[in-house]
C-alpha atoms as a PDB file:
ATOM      1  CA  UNK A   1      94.533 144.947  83.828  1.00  0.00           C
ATOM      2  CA  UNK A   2      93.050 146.210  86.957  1.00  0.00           C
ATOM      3  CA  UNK A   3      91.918 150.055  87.012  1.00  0.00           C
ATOM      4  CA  UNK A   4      95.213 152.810  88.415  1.00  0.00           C
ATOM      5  CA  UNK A   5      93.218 153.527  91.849  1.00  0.00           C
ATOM      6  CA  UNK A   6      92.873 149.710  92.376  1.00  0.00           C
ATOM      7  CA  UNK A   7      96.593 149.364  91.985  1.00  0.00           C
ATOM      8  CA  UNK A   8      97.687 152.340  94.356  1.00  0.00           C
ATOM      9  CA  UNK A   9      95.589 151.100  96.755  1.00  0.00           C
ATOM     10  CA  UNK A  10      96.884 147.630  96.725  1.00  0.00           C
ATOM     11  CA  UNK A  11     100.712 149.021  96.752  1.00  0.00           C
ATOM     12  CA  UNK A  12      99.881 151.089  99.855  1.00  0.00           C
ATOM     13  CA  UNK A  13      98.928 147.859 101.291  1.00  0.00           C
ATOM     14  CA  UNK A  14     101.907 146.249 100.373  1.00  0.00           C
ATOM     15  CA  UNK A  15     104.188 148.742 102.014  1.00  0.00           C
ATOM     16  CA  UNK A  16     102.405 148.974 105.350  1.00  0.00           C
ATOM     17  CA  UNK A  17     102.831 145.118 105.237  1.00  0.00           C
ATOM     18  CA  UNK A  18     106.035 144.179 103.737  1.00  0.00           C
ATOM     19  CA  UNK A  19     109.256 144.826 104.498  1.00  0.00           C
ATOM     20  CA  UNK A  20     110.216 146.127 100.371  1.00  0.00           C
ATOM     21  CA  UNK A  21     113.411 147.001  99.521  1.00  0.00           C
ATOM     22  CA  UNK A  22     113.396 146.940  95.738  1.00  0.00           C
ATOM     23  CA  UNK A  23     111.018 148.066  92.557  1.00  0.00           C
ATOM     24  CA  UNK A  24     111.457 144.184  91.733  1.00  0.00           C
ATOM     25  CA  UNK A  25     110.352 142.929  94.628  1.00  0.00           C
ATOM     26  CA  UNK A  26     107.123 145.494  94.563  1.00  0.00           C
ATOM     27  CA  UNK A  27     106.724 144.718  91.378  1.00  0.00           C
ATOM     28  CA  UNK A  28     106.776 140.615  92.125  1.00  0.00           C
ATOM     29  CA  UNK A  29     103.965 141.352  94.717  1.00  0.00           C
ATOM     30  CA  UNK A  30     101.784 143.355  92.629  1.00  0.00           C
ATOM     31  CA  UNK A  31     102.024 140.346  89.878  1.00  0.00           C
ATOM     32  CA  UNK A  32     101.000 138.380  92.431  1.00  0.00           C
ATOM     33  CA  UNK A  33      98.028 140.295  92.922  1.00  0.00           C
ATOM     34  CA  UNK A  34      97.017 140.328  88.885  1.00  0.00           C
ATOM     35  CA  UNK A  35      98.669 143.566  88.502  1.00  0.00           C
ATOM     36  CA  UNK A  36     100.799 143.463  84.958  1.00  0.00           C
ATOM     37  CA  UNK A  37     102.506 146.654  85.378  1.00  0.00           C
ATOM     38  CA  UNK A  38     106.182 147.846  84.330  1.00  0.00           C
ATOM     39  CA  UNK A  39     108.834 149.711  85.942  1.00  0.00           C
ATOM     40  CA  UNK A  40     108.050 152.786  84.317  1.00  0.00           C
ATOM     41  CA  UNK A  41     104.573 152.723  85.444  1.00  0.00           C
ATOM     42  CA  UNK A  42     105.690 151.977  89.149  1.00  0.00           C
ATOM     43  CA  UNK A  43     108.237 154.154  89.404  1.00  0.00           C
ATOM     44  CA  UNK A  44     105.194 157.137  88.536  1.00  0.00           C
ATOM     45  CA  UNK A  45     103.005 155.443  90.993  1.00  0.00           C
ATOM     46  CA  UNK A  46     105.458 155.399  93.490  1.00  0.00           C
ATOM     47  CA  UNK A  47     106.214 159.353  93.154  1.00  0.00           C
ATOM     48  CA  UNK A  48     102.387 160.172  93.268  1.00  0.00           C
ATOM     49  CA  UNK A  49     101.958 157.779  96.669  1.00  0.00           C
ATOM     50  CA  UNK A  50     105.280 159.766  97.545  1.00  0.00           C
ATOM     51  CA  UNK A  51     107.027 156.771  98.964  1.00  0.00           C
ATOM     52  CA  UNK A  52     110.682 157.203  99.854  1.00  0.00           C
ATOM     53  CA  UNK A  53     113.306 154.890 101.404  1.00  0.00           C
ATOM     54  CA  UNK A  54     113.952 154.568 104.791  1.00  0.00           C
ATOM     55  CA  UNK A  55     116.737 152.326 106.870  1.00  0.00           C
ATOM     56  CA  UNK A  56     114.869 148.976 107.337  1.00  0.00           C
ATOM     57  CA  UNK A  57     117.236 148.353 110.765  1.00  0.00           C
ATOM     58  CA  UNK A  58     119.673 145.598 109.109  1.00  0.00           C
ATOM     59  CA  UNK A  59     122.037 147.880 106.933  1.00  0.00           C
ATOM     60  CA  UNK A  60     119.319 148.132 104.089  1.00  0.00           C
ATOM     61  CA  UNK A  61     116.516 150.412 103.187  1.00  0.00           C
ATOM     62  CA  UNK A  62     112.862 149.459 102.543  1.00  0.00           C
ATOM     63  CA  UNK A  63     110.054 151.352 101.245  1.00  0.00           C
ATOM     64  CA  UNK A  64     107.404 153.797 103.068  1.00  0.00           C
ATOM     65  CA  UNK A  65     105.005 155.609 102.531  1.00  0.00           C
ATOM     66  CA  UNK A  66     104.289 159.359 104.147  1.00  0.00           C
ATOM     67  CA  UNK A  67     103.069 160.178 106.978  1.00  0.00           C
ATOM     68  CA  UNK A  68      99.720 160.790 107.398  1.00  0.00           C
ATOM     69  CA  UNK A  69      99.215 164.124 108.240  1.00  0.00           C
ATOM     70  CA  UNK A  70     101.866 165.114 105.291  1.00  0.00           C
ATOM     71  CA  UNK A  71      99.388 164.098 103.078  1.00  0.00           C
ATOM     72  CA  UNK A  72      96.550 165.904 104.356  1.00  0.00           C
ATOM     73  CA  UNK A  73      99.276 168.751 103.961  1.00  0.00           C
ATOM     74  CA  UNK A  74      99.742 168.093 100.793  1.00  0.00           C
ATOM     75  CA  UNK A  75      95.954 167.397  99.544  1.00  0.00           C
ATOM     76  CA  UNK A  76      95.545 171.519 101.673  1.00  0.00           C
ATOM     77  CA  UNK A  77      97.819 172.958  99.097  1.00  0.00           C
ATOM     78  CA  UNK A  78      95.971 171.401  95.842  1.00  0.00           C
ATOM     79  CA  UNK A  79      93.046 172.561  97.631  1.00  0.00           C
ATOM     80  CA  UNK A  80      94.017 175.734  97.511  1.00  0.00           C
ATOM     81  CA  UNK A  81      95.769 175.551  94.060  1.00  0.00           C
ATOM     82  CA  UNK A  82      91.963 174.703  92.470  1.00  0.00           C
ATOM     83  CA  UNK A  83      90.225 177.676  94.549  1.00  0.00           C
ATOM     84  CA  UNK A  84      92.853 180.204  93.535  1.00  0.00           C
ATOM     85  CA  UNK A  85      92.788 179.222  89.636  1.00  0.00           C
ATOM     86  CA  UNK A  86      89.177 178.616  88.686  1.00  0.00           C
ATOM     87  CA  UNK A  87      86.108 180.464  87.685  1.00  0.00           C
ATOM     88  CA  UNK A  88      83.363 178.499  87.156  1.00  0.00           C
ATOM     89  CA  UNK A  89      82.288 175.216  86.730  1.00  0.00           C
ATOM     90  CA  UNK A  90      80.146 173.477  84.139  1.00  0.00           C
ATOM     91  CA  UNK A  91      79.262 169.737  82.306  1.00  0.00           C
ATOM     92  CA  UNK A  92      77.525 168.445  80.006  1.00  0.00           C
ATOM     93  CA  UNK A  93      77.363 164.375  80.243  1.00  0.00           C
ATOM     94  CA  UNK A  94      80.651 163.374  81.319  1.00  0.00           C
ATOM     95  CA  UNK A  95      82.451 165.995  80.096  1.00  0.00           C
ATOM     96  CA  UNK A  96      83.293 168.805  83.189  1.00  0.00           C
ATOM     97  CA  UNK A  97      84.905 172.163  81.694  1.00  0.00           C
ATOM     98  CA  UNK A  98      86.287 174.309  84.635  1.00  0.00           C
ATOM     99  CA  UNK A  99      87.309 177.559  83.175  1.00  0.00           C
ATOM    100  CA  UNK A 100      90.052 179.148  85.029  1.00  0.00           C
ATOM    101  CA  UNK A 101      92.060 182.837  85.131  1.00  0.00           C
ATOM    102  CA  UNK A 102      94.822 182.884  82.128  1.00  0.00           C
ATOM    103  CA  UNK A 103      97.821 180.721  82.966  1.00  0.00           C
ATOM    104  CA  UNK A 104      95.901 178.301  86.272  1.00  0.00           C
ATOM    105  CA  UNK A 105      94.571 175.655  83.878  1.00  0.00           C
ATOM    106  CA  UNK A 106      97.509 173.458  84.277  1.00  0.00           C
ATOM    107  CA  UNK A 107      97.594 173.976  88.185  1.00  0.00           C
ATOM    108  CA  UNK A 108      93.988 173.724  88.335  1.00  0.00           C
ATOM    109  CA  UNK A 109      94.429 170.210  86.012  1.00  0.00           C
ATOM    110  CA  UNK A 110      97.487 169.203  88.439  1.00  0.00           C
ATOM    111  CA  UNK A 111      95.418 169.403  91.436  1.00  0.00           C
ATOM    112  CA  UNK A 112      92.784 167.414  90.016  1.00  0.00           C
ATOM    113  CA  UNK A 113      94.908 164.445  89.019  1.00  0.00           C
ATOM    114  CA  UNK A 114      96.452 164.435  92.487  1.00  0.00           C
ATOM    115  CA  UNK A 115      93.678 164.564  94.773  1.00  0.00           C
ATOM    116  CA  UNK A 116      92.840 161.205  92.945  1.00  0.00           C
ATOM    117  CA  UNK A 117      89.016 161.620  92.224  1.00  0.00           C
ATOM    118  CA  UNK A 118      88.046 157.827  91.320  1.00  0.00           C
ATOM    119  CA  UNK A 119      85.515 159.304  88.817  1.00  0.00           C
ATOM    120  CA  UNK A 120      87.905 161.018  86.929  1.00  0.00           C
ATOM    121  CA  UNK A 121      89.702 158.835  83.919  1.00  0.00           C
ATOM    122  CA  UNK A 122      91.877 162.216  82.421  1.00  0.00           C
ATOM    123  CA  UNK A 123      92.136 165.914  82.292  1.00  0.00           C
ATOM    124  CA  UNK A 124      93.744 168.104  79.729  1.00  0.00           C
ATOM    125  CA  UNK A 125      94.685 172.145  80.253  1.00  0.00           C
ATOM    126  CA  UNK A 126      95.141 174.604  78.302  1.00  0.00           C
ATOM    127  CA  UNK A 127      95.480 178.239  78.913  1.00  0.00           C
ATOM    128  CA  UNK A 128      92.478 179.511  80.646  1.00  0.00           C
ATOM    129  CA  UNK A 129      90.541 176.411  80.825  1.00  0.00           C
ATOM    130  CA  UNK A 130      90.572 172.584  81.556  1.00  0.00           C
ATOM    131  CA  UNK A 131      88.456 169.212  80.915  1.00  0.00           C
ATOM    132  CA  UNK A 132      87.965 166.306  82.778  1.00  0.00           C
ATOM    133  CA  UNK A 133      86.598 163.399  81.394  1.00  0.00           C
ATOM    134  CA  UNK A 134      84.885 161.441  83.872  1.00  0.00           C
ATOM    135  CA  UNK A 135      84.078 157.443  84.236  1.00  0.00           C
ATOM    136  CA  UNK A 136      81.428 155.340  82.072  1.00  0.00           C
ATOM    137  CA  UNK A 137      78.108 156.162  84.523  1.00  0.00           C
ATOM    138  CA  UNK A 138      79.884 158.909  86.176  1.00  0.00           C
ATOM    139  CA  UNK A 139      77.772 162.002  85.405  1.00  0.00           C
ATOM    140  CA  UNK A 140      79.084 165.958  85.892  1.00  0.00           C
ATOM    141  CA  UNK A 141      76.314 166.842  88.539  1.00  0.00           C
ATOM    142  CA  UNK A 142      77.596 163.656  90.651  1.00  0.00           C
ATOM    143  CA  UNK A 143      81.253 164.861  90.177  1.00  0.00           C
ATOM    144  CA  UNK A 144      80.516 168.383  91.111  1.00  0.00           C
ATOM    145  CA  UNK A 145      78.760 167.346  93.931  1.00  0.00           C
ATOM    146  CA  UNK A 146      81.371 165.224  95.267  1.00  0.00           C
ATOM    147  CA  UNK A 147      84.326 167.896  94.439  1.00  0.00           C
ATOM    148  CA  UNK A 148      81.973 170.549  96.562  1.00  0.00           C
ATOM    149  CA  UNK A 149      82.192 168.249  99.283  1.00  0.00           C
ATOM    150  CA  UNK A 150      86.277 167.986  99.082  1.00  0.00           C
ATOM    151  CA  UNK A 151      86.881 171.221  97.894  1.00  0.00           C
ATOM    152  CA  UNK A 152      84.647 173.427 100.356  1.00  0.00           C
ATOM    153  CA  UNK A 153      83.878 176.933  98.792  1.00  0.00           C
ATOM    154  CA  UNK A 154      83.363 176.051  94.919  1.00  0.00           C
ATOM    155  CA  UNK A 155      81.037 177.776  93.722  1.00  0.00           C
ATOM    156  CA  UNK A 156      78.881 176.358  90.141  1.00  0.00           C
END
């Protein structure tokens, strides 16, 4: 099975080129594509993209996704999420630790997963801390470096 950034990708393409009005018919387009994935999994793919339903002009609804600049909104806030909630910042092979004031791991974690960092293949929070485990190749100095150029202001 393809990798989860793969397939979001290809259903954003789908909606900006398809007129979709069910999770069947996505789903029948993304199996056409190679992607074995079920309901379940769309439907939290689908809420991540933040694609809603809007009138498709012939007494239906279709699929679309947000606008643009609502999702630059949105990546702002988890921008600002991380940079309120951590401390500091450290790895040792493809393990990153980002230690965080008491109670921000899981917002810290939350804005990790959604700003969607291809490196990253899971995070888990606790209380004042949180790991990421990054990709096969994917070393903590190259994630840092790339999260310092998203996330402007980190500090290691």
């Amino acid at each position: 099975m393809k990798e989860r950034q793969s397939r979001l990708k290809s259903i954003k393409t789908l909606i900006k080129n398809n007129v979709i009005e069910s999770q069947d018919d996505l789903l029948s387009l993304l199996l056409a594509e190679g992607f074995e994935v079920t309901q379940a999994t769309l439907s939290r793919d689908l809420k991540l993209l933040k694609v809603g339903k809007i009138p498709d002009g012939q007494n239906g609804y279709m699929y679309a996704l947000p606008d643009e600049g609502e999702n630059t909104e949105t990546e702002a806030i988890y921008v600002q999420d991380f940079l309120r909630g951590y401390i500091s910042i450290d790895y040792s092979g493809n393990i990153v630790v980002i230690k965080t004031f008491p109670g921000h791991a899981n917002t810290v974690c939350n804005a990790i997963d959604n700003l969607n960092f291809e490196e990253v293949l899971g995070t888990v929070a606790g209380d004042n801390c949180m790991f990421a485990c990054l990709k096969e190749g994917v070393s903590g100095e190259m994630f840092l470096k790339k999260l310092k150029k998203y996330i402007p202001g980190i500090e290691d």
